[in-house]
Protein backbone atom coordinates (compact mmCIF):
# COMPACT_ATOMS: atom_id res chain seq x y z
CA UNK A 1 51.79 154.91 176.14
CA UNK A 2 53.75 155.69 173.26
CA UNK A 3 57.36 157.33 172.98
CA UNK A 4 55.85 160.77 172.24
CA UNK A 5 53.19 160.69 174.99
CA UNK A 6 56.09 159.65 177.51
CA UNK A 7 57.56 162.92 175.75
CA UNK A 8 54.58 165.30 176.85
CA UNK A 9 54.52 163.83 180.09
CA UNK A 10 54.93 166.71 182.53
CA UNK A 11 57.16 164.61 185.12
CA UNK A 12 59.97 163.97 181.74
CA UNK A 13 62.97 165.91 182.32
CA UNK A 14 63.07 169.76 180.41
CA UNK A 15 66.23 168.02 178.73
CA UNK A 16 67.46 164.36 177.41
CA UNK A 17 70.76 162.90 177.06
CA UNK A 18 72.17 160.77 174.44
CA UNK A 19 71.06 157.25 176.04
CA UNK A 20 67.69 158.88 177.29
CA UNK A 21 66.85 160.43 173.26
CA UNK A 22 68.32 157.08 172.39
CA UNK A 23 65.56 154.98 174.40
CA UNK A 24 62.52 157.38 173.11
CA UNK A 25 63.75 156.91 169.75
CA UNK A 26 64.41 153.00 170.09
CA UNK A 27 67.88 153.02 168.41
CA UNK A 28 71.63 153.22 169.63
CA UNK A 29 73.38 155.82 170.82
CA UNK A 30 75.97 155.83 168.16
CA UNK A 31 72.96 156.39 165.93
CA UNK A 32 71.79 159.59 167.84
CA UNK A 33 75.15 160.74 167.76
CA UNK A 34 74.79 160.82 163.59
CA UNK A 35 71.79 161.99 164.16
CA UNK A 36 73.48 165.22 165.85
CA UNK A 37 76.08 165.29 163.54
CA UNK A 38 73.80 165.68 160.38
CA UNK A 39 75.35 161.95 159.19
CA UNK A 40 72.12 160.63 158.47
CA UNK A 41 71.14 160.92 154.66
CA UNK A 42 67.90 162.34 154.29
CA UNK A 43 66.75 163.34 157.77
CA UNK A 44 67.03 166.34 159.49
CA UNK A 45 69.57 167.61 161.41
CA UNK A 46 68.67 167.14 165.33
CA UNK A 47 68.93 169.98 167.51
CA UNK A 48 71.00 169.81 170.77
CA UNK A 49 72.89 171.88 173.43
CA UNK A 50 76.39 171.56 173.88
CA UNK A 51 77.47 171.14 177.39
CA UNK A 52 81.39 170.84 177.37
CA UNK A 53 81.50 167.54 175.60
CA UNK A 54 77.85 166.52 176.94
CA UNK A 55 75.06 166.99 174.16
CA UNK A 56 71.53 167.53 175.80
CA UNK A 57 68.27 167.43 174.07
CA UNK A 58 65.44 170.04 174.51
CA UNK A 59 62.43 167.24 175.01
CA UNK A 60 60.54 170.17 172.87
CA UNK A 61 63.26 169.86 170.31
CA UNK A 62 62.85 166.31 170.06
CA UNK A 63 59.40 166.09 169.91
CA UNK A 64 59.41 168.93 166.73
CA UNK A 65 61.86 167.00 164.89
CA UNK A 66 60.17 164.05 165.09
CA UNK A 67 57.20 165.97 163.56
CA UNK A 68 59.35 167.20 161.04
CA UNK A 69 61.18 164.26 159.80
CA UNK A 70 57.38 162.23 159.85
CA UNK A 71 56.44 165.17 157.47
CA UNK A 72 59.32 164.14 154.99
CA UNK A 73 58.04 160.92 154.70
């Protein structure tokens, strides 16, 4: 099953955290955390939800960024 399919999985959680987006995406956290800050040249930003100091990650959002930075490719 790949990362994505995992993704559509109806038992996933509505929202990820950093170390869960982290896992799907098979890179560190500190890199997710650029990835949310817009530090990453030439990819799109990556949608989140701010939570006090906790960013969360729509699984939906994830899976249409992922769509979008395969389309820039």
């Amino acid at each position: 099953m790949t990362s994505a399919q995992a993704l559509m999985a109806g038992n996933d959680a509505e929202v990820l955290t950093i170390k869960e987006t982290a896992t799907v995406l098979r890179c560190s956290k500190a890199h997710v955390q650029n990835l949310l800050a817009g530090k990453v040249k030439d990819t799109p930003l990556l949608p989140f939800i701010p939570l006090g100091r906790r960013k969360l990650i729509r699984r939906e959002s994830l899976l249409r960024w992922m769509e979008r930075a395969e389309a820039r490719c």
